[in-house]
N, C-alpha and C. Protein backbone atom coordinates (compact mmCIF):
# COMPACT_ATOMS: atom_id res chain seq x y z
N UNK A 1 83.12 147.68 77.82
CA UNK A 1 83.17 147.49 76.38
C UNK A 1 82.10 146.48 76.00
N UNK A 2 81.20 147.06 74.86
CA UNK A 2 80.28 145.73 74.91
C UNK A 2 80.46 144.94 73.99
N UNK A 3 81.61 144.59 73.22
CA UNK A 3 82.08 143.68 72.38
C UNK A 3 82.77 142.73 73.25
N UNK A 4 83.52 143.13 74.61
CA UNK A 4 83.56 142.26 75.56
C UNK A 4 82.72 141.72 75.93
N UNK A 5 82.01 142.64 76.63
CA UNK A 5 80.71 141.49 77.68
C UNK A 5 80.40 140.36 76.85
N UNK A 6 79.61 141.16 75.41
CA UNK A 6 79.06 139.68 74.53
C UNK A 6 80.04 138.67 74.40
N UNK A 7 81.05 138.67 73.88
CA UNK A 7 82.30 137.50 74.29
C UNK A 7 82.15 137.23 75.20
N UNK A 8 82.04 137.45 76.66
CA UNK A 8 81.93 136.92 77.64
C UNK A 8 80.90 135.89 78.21
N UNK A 9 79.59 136.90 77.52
CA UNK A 9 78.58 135.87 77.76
C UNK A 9 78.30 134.96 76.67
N UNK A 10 78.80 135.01 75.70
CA UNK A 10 78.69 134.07 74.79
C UNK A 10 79.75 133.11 75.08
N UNK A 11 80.86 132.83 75.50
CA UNK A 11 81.76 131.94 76.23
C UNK A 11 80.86 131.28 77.37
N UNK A 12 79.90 132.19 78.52
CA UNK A 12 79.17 131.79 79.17
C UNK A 12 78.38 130.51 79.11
N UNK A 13 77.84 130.99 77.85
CA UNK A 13 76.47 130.11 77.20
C UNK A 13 77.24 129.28 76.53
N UNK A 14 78.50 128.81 76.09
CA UNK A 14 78.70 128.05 75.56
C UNK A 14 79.05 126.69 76.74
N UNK A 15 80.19 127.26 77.71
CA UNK A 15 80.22 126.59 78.92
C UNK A 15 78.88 125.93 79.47
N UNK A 16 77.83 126.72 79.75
CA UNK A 16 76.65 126.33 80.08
C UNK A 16 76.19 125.06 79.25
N UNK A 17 76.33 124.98 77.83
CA UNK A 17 75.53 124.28 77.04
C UNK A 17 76.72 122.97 76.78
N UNK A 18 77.99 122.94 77.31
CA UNK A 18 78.72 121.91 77.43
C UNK A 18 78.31 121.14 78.70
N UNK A 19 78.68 122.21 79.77
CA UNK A 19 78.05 121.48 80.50
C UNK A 19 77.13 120.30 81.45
N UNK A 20 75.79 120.94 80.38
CA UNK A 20 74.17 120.69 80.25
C UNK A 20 74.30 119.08 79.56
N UNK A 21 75.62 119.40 78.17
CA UNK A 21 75.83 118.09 77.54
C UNK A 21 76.38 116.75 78.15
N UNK A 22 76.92 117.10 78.99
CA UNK A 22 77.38 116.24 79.72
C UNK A 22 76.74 115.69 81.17
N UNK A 23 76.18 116.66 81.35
CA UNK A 23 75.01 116.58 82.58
C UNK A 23 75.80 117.09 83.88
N UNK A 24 76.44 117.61 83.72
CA UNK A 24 76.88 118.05 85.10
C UNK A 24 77.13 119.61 85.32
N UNK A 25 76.29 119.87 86.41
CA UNK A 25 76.17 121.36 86.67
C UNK A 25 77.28 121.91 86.74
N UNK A 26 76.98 123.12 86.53
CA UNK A 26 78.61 124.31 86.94
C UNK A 26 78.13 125.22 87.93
N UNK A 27 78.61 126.03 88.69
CA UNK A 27 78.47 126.49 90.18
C UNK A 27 79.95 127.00 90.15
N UNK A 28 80.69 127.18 89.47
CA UNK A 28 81.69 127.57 89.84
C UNK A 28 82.37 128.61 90.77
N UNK A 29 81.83 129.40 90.91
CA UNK A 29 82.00 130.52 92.01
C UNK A 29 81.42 130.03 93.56
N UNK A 30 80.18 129.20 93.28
CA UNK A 30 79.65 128.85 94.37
C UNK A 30 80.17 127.56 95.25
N UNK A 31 80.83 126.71 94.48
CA UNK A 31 81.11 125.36 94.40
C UNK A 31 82.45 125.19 94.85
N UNK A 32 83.11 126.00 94.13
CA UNK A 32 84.74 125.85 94.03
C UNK A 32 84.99 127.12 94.43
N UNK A 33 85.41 127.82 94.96
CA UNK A 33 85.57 129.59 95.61
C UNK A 33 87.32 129.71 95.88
N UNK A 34 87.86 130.13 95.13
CA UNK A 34 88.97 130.51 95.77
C UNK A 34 89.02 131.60 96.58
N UNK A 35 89.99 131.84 97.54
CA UNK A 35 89.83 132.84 98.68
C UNK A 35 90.72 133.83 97.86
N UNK A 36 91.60 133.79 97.12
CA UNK A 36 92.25 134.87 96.33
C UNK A 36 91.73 135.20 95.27
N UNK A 37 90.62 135.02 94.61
CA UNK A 37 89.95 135.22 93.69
C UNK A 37 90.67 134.47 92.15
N UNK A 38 89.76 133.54 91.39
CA UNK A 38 90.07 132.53 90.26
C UNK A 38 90.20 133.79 88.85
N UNK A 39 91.29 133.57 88.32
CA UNK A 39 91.37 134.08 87.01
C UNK A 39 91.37 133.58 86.03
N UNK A 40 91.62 132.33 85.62
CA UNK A 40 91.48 131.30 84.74
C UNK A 40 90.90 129.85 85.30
N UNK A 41 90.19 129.53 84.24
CA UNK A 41 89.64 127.86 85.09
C UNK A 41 89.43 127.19 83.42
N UNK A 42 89.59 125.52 83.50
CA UNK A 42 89.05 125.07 82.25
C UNK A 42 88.90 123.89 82.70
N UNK A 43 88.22 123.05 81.65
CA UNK A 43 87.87 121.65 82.27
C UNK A 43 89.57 120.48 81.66
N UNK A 44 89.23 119.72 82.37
CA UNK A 44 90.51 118.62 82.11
C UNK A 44 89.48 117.01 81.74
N UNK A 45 89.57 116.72 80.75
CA UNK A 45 88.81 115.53 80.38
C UNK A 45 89.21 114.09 81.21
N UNK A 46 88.55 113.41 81.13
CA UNK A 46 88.72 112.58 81.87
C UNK A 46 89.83 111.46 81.45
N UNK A 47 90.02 111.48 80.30
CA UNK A 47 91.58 110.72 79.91
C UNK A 47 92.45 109.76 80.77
N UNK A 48 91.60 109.10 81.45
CA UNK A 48 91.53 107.57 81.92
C UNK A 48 91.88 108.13 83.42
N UNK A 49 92.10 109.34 83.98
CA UNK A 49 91.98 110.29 85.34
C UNK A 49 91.71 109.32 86.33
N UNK A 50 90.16 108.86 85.95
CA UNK A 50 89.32 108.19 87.04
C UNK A 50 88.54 107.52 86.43
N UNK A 51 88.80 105.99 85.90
CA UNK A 51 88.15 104.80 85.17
C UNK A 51 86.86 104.55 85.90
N UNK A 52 86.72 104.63 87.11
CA UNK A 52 85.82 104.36 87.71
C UNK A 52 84.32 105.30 87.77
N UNK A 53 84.72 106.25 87.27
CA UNK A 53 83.53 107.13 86.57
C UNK A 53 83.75 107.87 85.52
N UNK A 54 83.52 107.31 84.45
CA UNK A 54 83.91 107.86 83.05
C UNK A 54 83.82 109.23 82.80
N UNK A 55 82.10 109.81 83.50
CA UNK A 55 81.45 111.16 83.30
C UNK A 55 82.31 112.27 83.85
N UNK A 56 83.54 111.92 84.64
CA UNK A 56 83.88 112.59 85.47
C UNK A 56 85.06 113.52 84.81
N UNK A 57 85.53 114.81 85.51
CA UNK A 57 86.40 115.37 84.64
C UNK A 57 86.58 116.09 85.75
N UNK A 58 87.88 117.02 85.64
CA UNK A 58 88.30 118.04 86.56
C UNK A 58 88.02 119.42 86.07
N UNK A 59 87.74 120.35 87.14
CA UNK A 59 87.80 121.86 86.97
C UNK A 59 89.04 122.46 88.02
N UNK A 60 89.91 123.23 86.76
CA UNK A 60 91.05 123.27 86.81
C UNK A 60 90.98 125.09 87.21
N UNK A 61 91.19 125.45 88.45
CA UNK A 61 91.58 127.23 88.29
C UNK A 61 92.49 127.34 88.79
N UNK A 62 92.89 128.59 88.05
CA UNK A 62 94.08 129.40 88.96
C UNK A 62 94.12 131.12 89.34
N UNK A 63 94.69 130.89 90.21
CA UNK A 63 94.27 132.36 91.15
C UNK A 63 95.29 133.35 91.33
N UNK A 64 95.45 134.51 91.85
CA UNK A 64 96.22 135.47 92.52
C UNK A 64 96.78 135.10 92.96
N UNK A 65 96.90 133.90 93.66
CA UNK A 65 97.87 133.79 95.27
C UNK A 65 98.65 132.70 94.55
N UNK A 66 98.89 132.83 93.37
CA UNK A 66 99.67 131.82 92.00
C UNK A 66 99.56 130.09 92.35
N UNK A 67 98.17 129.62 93.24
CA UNK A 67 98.04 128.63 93.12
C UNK A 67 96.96 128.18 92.14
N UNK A 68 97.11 127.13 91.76
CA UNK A 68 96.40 126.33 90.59
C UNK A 68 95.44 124.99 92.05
N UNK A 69 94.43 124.94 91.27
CA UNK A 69 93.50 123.84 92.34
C UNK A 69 92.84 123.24 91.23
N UNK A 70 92.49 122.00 91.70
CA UNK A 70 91.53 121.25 90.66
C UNK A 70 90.68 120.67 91.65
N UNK A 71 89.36 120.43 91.16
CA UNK A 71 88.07 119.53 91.89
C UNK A 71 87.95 118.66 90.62
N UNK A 72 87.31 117.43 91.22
CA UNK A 72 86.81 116.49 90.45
C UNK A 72 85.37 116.62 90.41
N UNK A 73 84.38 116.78 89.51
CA UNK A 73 83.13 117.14 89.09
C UNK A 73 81.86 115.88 89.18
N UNK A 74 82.84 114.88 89.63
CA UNK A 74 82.24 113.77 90.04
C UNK A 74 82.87 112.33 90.45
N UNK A 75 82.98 112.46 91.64
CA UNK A 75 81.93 113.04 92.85
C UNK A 75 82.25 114.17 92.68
N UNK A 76 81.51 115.00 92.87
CA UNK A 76 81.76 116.21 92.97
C UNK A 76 82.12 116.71 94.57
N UNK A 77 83.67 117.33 94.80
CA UNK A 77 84.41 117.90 95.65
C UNK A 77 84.30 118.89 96.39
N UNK A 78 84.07 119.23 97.67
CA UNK A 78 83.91 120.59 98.12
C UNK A 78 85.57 121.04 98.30
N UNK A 79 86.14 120.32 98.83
CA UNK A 79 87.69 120.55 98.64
C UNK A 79 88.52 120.32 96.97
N UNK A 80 89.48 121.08 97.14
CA UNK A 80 90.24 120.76 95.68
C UNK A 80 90.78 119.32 95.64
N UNK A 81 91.09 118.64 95.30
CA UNK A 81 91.61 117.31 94.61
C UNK A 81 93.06 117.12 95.08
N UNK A 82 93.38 118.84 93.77
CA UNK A 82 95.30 118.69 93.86
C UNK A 82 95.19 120.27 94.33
N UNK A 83 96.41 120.13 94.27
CA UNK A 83 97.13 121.70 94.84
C UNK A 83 98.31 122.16 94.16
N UNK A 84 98.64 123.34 93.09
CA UNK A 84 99.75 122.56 92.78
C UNK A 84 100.67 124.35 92.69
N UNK A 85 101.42 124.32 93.27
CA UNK A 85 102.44 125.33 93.80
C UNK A 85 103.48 125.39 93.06
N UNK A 86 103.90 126.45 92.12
CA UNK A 86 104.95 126.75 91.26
C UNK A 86 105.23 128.19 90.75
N UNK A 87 104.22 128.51 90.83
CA UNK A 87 103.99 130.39 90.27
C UNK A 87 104.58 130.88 91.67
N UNK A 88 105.58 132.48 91.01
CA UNK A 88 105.73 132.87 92.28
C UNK A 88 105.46 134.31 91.98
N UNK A 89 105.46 135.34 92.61
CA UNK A 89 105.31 136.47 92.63
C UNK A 89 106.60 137.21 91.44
N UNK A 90 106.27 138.00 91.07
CA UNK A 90 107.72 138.83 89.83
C UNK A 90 106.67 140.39 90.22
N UNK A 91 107.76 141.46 90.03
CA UNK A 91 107.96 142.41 89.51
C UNK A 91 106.11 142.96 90.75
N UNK A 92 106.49 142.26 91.78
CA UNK A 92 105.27 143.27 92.83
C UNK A 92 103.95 142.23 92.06
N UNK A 93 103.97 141.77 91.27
CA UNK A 93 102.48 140.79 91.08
C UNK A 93 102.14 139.63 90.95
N UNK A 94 101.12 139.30 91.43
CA UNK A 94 100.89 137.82 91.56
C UNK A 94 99.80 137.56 90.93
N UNK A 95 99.76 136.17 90.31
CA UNK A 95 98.72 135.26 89.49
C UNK A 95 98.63 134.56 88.63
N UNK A 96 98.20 133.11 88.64
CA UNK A 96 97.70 132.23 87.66
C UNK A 96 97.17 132.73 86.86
N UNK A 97 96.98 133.31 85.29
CA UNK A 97 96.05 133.93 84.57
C UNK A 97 96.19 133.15 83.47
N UNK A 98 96.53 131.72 83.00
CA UNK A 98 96.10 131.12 81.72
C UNK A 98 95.92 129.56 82.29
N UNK A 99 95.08 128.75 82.08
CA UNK A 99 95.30 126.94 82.50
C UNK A 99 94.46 126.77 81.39
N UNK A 100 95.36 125.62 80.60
CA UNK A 100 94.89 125.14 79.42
C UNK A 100 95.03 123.68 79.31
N UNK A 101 93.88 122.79 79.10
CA UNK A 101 94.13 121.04 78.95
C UNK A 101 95.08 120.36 77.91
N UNK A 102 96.06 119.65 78.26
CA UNK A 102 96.65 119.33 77.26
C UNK A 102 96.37 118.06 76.62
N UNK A 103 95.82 117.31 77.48
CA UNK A 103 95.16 116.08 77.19
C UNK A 103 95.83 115.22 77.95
N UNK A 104 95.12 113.95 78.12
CA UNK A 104 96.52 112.82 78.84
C UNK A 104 96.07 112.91 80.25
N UNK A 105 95.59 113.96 80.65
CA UNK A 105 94.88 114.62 81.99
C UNK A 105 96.29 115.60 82.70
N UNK A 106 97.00 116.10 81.36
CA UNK A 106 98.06 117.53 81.79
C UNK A 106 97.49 118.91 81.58
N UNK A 107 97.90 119.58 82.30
CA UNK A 107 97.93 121.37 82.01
C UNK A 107 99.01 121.58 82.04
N UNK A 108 98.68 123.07 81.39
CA UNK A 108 99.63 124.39 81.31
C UNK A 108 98.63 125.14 81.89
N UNK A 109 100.02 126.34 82.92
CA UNK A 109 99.62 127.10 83.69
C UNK A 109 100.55 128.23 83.04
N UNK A 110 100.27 129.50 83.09
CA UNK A 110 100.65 130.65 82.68
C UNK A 110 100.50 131.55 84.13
N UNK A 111 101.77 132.21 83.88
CA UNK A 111 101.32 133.24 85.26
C UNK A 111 102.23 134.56 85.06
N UNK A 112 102.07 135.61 86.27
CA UNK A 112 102.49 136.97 85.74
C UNK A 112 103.76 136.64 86.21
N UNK A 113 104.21 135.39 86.68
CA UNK A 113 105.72 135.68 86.59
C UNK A 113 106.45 135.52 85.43
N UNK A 114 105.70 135.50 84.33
CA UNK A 114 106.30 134.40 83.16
C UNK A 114 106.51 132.92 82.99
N UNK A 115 106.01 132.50 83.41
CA UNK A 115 106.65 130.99 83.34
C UNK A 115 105.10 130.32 82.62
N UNK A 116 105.39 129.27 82.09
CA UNK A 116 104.46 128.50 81.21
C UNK A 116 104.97 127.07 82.23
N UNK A 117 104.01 126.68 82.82
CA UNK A 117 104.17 125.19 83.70
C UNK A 117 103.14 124.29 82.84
N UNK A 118 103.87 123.24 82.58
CA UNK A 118 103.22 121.76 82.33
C UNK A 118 103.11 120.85 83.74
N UNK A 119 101.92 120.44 84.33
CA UNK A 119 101.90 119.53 85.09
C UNK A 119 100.95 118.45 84.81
């Protein structure tokens, strides 16, 4: 559908140009790789997280295998940070498919089991 793609890449380019604003690269596929493949990811502001580097913020995904992972973007992490286990499989399917910042340095996680998690 190409009213998708352009949404897509225009979400792209917007990520990109936040990014860029802040100065810190994205690599996300390359950087952060989940082995079950990432369906949702967003950033988590730094909301006093890690005083010791202001610039710093988390990238938050969640995957198929209904785990949620976060890296810290600076230092920047080859391992995830947290790990955080609550989604479970329903009805034969599995996956994290919504993580949204709530501020404070919380998410919400959405998944195909139904459940809406605050952590």
């Amino acid at each position: 559908d190409d009213e998708a793609s352009a949404r897509a890449k225009a979400c792209l380019q917007a990520l990109d140009a936040a990014c860029e604003q802040e100065g810190v690269p994205l690599m996300l596929s390359a950087l952060h790789p989940h082995v079950h493949g990432a369906r949702a990811c967003c950033f988590v502001p730094n909301d006093g997280l890690q005083a010791s580097a202001p610039s710093s913020c988390l990238i938050v995904a969640g995957a198929l295998d209904n785990v949620v992972r976060a890296w810290t973007t600076w230092p920047r992490s080859e391992e995830p940070g947290y790990v955080l286990e609550g989604h479970e499989g329903a009805r034969g399917v599995n996956g994290v498919i919504a993580v949204c910042s709530l501020g404070g340095g919380r998410i919400a996680t959405g998944g195909r089991d139904g459940k809406v998690l605050v952590w």
